[in-house]
PDB file of N, CA and C in Angstrom:
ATOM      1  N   UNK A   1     -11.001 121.371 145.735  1.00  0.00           N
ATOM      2  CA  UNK A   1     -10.416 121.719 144.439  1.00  0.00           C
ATOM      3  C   UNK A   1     -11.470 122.456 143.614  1.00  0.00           C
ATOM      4  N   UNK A   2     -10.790 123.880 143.060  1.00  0.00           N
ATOM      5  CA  UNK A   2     -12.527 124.253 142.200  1.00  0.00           C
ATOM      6  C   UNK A   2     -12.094 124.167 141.211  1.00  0.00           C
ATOM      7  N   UNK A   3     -13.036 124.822 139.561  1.00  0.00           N
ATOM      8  CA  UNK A   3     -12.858 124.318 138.207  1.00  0.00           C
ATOM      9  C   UNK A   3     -11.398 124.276 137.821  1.00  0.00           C
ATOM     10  N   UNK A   4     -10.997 125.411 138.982  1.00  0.00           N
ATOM     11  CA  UNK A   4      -9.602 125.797 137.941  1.00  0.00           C
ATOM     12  C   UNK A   4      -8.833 125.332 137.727  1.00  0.00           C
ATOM     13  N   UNK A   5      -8.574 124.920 139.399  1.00  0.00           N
ATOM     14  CA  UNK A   5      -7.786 123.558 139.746  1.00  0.00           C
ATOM     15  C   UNK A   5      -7.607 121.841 139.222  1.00  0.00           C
ATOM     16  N   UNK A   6      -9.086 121.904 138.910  1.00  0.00           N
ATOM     17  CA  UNK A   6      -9.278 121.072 138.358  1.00  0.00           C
ATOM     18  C   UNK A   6      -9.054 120.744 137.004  1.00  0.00           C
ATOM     19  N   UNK A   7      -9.301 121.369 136.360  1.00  0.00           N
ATOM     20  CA  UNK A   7      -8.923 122.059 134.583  1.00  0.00           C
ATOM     21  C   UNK A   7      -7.358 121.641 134.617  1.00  0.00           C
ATOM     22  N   UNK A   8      -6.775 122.651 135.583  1.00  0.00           N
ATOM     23  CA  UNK A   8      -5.010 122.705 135.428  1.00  0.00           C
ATOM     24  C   UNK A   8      -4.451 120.709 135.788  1.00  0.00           C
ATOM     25  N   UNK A   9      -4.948 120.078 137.102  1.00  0.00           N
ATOM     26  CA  UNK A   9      -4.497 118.534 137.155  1.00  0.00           C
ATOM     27  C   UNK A   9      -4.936 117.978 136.112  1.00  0.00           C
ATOM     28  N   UNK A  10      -5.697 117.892 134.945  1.00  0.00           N
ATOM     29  CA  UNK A  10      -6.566 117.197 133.818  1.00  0.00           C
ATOM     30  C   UNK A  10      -5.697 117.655 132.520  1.00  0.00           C
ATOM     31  N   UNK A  11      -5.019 118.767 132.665  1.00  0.00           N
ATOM     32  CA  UNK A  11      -4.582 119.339 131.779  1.00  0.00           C
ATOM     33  C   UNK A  11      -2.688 118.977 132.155  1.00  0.00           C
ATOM     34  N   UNK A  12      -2.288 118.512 133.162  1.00  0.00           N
ATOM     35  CA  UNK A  12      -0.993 118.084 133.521  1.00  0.00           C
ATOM     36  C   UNK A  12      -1.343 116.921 133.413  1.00  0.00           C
ATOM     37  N   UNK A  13      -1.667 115.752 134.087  1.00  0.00           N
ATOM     38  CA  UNK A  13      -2.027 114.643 133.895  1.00  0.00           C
ATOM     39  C   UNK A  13      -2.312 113.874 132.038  1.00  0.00           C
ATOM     40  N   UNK A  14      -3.442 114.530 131.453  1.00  0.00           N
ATOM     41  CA  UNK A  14      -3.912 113.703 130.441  1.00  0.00           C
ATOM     42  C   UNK A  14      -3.540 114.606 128.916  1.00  0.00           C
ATOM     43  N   UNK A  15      -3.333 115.678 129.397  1.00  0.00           N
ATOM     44  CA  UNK A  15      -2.888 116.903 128.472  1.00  0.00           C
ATOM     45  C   UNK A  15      -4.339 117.055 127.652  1.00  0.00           C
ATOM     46  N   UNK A  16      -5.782 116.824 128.640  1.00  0.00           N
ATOM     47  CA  UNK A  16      -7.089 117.453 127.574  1.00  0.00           C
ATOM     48  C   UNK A  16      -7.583 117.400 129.230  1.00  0.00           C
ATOM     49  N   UNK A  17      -8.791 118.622 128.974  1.00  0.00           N
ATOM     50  CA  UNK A  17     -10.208 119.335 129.889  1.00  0.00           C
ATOM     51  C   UNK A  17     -11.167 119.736 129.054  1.00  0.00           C
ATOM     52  N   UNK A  18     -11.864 120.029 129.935  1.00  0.00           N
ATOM     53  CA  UNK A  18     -13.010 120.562 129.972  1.00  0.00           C
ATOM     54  C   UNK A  18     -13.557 121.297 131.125  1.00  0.00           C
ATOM     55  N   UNK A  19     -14.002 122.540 130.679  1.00  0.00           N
ATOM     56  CA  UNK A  19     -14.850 123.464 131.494  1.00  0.00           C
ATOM     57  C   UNK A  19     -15.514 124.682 130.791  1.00  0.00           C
ATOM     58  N   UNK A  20     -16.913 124.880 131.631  1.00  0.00           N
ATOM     59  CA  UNK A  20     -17.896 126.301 131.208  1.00  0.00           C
ATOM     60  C   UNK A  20     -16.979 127.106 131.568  1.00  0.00           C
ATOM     61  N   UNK A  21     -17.195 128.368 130.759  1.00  0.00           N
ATOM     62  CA  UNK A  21     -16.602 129.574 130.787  1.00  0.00           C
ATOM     63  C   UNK A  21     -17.964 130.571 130.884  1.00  0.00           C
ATOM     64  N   UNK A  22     -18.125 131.665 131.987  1.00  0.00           N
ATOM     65  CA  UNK A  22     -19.054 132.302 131.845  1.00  0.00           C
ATOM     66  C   UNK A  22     -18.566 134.123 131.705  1.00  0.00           C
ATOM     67  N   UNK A  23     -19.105 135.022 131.434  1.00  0.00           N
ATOM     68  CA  UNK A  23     -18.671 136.515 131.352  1.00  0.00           C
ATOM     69  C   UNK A  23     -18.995 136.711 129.769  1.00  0.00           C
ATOM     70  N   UNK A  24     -19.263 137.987 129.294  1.00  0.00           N
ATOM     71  CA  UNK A  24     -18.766 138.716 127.950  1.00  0.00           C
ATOM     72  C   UNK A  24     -17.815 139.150 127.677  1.00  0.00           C
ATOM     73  N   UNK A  25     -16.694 138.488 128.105  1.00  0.00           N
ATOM     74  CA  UNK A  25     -14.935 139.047 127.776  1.00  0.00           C
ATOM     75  C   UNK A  25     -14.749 138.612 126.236  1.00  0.00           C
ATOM     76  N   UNK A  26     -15.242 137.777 126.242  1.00  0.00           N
ATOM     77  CA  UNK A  26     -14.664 136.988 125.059  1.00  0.00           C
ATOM     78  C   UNK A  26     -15.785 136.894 124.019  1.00  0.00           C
ATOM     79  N   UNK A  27     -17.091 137.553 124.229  1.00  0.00           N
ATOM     80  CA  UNK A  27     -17.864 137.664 123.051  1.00  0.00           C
ATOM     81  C   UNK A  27     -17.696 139.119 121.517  1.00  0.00           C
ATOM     82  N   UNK A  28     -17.776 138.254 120.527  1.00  0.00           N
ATOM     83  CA  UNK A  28     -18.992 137.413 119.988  1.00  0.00           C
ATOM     84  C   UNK A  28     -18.246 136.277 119.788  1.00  0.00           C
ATOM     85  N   UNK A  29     -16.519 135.714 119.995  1.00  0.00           N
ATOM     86  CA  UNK A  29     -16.162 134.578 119.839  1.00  0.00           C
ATOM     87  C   UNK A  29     -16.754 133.429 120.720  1.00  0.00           C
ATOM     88  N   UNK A  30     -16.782 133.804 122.249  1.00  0.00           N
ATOM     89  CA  UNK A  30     -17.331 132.618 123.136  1.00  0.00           C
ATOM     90  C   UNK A  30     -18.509 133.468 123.885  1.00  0.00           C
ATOM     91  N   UNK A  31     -19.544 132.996 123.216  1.00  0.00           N
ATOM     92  CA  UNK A  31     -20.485 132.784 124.561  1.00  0.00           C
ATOM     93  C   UNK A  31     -20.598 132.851 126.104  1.00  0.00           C
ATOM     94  N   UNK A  32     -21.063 133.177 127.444  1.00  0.00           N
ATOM     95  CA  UNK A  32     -21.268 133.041 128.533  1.00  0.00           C
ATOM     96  C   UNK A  32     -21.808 131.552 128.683  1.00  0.00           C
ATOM     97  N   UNK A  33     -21.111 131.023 129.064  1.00  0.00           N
ATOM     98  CA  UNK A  33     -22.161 129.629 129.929  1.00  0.00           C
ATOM     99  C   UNK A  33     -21.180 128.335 128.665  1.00  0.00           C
ATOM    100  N   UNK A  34     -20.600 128.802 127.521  1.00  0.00           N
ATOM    101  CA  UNK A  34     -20.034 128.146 126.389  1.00  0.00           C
ATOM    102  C   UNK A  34     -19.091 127.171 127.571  1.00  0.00           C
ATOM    103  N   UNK A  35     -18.857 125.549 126.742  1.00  0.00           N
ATOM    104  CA  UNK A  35     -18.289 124.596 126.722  1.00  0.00           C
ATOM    105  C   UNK A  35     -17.292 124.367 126.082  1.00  0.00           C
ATOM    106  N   UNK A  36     -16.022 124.232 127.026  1.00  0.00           N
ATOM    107  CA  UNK A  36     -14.694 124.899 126.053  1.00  0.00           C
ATOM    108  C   UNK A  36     -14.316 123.400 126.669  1.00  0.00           C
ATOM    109  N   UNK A  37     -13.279 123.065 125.224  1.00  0.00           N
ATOM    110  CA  UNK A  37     -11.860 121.526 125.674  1.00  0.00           C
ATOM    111  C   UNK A  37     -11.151 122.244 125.645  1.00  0.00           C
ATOM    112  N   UNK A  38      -9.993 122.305 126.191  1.00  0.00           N
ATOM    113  CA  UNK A  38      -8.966 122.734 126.481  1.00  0.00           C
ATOM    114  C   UNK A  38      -7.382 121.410 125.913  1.00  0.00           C
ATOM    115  N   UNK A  39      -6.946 121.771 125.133  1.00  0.00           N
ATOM    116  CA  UNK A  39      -5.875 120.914 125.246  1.00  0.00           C
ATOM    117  C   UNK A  39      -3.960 121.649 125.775  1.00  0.00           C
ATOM    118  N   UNK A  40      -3.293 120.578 125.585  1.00  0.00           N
ATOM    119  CA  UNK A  40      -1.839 121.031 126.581  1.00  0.00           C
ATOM    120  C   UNK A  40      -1.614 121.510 124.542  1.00  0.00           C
ATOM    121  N   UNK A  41      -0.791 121.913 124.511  1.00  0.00           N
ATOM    122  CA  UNK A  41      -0.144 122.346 123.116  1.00  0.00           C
ATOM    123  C   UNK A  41       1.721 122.492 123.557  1.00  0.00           C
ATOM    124  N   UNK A  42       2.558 122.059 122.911  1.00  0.00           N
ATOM    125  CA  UNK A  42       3.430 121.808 122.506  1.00  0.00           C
ATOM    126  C   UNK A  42       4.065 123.646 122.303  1.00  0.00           C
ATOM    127  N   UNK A  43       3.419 124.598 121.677  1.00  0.00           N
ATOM    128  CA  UNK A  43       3.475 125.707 121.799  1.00  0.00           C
ATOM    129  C   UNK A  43       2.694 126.307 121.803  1.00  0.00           C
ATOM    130  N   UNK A  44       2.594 127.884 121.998  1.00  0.00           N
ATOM    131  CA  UNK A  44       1.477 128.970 121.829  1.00  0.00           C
ATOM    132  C   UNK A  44       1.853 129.864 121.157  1.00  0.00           C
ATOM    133  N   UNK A  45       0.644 130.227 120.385  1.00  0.00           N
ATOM    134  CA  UNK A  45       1.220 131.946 119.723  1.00  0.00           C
ATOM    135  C   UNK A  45      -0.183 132.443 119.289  1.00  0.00           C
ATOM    136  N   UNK A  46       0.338 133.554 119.057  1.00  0.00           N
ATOM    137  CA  UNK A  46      -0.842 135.065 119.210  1.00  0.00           C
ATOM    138  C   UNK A  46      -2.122 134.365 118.200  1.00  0.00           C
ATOM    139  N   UNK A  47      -3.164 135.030 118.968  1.00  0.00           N
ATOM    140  CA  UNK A  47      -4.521 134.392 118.441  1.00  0.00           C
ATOM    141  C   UNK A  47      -5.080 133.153 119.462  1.00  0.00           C
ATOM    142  N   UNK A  48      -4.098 132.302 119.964  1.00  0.00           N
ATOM    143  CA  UNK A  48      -4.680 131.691 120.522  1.00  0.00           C
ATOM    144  C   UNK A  48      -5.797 131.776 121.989  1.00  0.00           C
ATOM    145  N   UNK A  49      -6.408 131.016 122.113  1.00  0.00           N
ATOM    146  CA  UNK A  49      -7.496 131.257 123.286  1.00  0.00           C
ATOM    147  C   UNK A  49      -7.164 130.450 124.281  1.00  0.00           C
ATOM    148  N   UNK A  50      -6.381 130.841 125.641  1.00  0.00           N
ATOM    149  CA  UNK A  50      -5.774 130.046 126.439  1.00  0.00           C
ATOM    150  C   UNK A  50      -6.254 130.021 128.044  1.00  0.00           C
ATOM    151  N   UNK A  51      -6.050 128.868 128.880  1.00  0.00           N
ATOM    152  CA  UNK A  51      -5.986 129.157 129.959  1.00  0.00           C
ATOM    153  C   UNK A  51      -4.855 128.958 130.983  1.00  0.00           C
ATOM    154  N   UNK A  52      -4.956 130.090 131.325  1.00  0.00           N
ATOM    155  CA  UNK A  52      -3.690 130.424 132.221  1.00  0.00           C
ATOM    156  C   UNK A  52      -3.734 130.816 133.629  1.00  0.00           C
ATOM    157  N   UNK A  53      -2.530 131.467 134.064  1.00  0.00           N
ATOM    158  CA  UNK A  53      -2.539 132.575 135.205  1.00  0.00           C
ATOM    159  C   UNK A  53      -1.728 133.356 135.073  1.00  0.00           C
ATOM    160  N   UNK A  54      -2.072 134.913 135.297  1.00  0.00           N
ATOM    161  CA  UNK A  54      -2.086 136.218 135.519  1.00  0.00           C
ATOM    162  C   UNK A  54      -1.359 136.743 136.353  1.00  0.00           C
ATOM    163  N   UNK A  55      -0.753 137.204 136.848  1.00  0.00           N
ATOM    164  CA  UNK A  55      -0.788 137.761 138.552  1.00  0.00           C
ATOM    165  C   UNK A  55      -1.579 137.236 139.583  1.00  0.00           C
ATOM    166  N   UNK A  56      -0.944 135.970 139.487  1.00  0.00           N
ATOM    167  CA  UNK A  56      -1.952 134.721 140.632  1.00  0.00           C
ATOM    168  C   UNK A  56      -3.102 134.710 140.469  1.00  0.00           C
ATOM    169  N   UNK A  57      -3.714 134.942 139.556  1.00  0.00           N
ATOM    170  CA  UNK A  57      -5.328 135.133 138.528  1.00  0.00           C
ATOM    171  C   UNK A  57      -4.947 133.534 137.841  1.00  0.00           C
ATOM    172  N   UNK A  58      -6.148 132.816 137.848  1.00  0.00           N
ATOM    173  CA  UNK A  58      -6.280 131.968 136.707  1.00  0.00           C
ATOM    174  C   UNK A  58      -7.431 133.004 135.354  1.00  0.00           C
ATOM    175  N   UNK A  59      -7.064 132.563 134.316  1.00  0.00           N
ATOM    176  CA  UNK A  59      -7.857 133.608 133.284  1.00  0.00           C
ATOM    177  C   UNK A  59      -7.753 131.704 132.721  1.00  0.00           C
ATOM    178  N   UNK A  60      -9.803 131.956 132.637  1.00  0.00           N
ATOM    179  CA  UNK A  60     -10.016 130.826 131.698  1.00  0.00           C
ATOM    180  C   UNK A  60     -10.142 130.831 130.123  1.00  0.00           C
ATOM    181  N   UNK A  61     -10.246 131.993 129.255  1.00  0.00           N
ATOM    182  CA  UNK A  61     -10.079 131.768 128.385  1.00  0.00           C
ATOM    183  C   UNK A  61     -10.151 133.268 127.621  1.00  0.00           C
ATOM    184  N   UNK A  62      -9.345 133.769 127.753  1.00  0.00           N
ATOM    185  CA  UNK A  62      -8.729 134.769 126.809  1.00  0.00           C
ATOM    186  C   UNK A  62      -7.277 134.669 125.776  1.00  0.00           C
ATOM    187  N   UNK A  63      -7.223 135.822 124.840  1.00  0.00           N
ATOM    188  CA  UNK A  63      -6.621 135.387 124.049  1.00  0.00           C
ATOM    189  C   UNK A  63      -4.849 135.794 124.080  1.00  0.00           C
ATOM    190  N   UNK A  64      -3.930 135.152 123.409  1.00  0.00           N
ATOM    191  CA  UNK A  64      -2.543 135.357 123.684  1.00  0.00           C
ATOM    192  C   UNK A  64      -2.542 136.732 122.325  1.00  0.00           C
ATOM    193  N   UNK A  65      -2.614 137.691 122.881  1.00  0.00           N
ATOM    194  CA  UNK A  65      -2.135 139.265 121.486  1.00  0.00           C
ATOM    195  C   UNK A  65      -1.013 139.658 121.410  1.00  0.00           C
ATOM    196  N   UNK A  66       0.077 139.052 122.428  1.00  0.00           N
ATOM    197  CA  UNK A  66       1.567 139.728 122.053  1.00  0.00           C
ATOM    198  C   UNK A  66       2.685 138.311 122.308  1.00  0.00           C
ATOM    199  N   UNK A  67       3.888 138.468 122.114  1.00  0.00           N
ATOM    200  CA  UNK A  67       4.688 137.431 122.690  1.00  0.00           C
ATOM    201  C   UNK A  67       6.243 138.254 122.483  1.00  0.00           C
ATOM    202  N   UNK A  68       6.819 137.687 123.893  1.00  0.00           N
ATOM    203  CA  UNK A  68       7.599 138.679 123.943  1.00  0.00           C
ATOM    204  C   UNK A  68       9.182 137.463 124.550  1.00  0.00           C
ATOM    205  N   UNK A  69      10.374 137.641 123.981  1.00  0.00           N
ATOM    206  CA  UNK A  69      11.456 136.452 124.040  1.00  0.00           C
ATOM    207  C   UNK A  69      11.696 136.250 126.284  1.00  0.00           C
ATOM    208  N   UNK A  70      11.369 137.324 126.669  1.00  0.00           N
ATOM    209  CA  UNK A  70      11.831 137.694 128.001  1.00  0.00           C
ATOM    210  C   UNK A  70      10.335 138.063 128.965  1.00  0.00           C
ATOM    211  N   UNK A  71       9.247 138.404 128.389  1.00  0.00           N
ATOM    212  CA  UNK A  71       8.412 138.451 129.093  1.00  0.00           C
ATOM    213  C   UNK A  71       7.215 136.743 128.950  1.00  0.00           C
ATOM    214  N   UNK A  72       7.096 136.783 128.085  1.00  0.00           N
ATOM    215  CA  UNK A  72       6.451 135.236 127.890  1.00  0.00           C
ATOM    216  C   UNK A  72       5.270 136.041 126.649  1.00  0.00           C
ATOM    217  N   UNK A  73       4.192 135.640 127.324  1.00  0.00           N
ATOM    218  CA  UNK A  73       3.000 135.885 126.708  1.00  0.00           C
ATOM    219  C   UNK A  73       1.678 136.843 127.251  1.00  0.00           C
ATOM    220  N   UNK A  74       1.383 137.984 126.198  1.00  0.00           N
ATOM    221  CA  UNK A  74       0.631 138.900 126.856  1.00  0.00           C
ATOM    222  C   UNK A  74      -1.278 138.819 126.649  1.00  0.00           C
ATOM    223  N   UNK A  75      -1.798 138.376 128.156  1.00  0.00           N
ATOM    224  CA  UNK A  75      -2.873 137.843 127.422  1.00  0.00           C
ATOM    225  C   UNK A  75      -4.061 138.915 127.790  1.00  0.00           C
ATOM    226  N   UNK A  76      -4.888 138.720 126.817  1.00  0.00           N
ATOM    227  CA  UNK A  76      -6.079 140.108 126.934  1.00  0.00           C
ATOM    228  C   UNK A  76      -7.818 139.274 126.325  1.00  0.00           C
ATOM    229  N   UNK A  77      -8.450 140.139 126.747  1.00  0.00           N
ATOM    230  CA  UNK A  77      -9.942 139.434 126.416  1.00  0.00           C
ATOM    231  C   UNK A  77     -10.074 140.238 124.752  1.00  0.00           C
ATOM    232  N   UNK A  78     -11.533 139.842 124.495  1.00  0.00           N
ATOM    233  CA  UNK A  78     -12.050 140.160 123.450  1.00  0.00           C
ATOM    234  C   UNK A  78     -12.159 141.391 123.008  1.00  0.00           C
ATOM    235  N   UNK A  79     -12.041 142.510 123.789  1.00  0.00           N
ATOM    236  CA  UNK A  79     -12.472 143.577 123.930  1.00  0.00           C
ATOM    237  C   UNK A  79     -11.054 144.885 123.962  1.00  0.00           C
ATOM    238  N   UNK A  80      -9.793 144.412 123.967  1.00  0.00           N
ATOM    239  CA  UNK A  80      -8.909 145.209 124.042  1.00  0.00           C
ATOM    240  C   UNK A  80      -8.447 145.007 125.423  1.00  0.00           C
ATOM    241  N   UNK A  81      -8.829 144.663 126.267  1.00  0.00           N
ATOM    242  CA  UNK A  81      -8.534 144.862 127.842  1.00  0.00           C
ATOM    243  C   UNK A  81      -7.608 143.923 128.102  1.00  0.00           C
ATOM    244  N   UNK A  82      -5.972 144.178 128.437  1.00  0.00           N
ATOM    245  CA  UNK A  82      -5.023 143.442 128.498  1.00  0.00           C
ATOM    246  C   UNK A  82      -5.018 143.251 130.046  1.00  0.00           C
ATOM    247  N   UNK A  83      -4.859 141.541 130.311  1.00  0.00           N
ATOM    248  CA  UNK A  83      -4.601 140.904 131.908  1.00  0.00           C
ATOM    249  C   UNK A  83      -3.606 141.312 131.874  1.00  0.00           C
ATOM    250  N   UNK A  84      -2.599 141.296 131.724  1.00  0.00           N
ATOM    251  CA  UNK A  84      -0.611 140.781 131.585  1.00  0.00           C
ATOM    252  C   UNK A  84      -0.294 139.615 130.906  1.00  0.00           C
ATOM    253  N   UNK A  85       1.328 140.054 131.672  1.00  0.00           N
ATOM    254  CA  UNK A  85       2.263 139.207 130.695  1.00  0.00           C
ATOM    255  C   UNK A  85       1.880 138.191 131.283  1.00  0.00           C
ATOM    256  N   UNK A  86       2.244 136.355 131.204  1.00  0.00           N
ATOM    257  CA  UNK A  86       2.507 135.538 131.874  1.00  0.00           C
ATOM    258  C   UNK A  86       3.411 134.523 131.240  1.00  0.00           C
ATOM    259  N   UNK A  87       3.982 133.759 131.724  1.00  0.00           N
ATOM    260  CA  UNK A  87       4.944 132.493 131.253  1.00  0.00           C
ATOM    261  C   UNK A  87       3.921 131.171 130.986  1.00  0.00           C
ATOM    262  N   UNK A  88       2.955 131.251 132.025  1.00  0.00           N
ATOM    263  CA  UNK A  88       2.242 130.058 132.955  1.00  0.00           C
ATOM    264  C   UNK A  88       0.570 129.968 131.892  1.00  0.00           C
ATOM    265  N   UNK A  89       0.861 129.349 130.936  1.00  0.00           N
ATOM    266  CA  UNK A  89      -0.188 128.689 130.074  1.00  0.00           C
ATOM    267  C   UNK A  89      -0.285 127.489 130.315  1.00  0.00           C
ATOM    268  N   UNK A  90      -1.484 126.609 130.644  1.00  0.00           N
ATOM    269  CA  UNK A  90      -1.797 125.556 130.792  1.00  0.00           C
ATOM    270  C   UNK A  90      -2.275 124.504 129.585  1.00  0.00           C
ATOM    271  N   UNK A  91      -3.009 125.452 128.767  1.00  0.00           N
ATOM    272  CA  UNK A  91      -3.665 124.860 127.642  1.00  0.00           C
ATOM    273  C   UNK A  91      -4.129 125.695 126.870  1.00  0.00           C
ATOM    274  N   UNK A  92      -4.524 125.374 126.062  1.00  0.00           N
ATOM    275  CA  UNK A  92      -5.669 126.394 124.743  1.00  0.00           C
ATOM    276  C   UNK A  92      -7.048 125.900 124.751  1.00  0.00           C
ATOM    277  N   UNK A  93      -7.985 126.667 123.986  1.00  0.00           N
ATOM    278  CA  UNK A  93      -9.063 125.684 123.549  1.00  0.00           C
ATOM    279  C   UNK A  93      -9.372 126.030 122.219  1.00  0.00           C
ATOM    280  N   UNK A  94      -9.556 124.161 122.306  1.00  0.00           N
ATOM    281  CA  UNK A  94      -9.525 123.668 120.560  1.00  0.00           C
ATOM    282  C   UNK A  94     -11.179 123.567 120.276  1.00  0.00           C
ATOM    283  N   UNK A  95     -11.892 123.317 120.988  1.00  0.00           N
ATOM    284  CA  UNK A  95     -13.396 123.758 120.629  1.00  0.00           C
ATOM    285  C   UNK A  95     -14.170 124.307 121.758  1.00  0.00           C
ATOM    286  N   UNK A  96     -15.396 125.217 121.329  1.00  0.00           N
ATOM    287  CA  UNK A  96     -16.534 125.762 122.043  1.00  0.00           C
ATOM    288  C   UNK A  96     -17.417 125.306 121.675  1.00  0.00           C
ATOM    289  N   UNK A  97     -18.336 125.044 122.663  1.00  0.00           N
ATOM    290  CA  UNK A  97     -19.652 124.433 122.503  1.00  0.00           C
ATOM    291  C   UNK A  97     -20.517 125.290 123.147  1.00  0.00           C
ATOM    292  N   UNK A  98     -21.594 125.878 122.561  1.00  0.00           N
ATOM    293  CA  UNK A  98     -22.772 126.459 122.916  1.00  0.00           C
ATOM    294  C   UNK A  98     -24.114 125.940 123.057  1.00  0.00           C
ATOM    295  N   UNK A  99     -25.285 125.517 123.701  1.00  0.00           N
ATOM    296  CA  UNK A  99     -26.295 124.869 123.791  1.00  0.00           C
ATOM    297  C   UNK A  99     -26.100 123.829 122.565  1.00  0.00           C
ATOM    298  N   UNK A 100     -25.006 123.220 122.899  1.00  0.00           N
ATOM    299  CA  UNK A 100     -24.860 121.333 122.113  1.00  0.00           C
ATOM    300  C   UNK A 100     -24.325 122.105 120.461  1.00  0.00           C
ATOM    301  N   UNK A 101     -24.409 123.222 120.286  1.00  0.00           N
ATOM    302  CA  UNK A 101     -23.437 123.908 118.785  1.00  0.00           C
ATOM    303  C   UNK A 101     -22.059 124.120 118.832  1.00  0.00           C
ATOM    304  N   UNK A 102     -21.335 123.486 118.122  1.00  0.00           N
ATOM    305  CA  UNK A 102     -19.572 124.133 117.837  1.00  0.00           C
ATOM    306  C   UNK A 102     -20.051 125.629 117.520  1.00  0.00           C
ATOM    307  N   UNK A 103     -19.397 126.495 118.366  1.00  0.00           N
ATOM    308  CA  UNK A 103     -19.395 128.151 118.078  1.00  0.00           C
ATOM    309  C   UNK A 103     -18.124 128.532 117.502  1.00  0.00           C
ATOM    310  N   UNK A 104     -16.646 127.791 117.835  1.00  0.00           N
ATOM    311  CA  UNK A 104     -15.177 127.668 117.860  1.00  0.00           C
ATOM    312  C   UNK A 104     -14.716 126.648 117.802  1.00  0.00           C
ATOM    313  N   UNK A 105     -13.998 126.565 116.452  1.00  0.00           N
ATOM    314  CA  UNK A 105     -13.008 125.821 116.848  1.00  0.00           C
ATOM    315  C   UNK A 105     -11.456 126.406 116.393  1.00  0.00           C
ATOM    316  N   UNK A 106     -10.570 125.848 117.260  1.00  0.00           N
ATOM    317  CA  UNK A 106      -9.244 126.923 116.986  1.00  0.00           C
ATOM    318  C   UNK A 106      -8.869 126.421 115.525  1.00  0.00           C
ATOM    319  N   UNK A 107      -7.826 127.100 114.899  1.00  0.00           N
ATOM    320  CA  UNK A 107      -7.277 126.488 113.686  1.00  0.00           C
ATOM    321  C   UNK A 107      -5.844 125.448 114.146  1.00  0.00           C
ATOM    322  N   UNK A 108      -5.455 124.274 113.666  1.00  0.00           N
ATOM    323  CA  UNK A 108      -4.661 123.200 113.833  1.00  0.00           C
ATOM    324  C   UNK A 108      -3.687 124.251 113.157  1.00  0.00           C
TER     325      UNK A 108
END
């Protein structure tokens, strides 16, 4: 089982995770190497920072920028660069942690 997998049973099971996120997709909001919780949410909408899957891609934490009644949700990194649409959100994350610092936390 690797993180992702793991993230997604923790996140069906207890509806909260945890996992590092590494890359500059998502900076100056998240850090490389940053410590993200992940919780299940009840809904999603634009702004949020989610993890999902793509086109059989898991994407650990980019953000939801469009929402659409028939396509689902269109998710893209920090930078303009849109993954796709997807239905298949697992969770959000409600805080980032950087060397032991909150960098993020989402808004309730």
């Amino acid at each position: 089982m690797n993180k992702y997998e793991r993230l997604r049973s923790d996140l069906e099971s207890t509806g909260k995770g945890k996992m590092k996120a590494f890359g500059s997709s998502m900076l100056p909001i998240l850090k490389s190497g940053s410590q993200l919780t992940f919780e299940k949410a009840p809904e999603y909408k634009i702004g949020d920072i989610v993890f999902c899957k793509v086109k059989g891609r898991y994407i650990d934490a980019h953000k939801i920028v469009k929402t659409d009644a028939h396509k689902g949700f269109l998710i893209a990194n920090n930078h303009g660069f849109e993954n796709g649409w997807t239905r298949a959100i697992y969770g959000k994350v409600t805080v980032g942690e950087f060397q032991n610092q909150v960098i993020y936390e989402a808004k309730r």
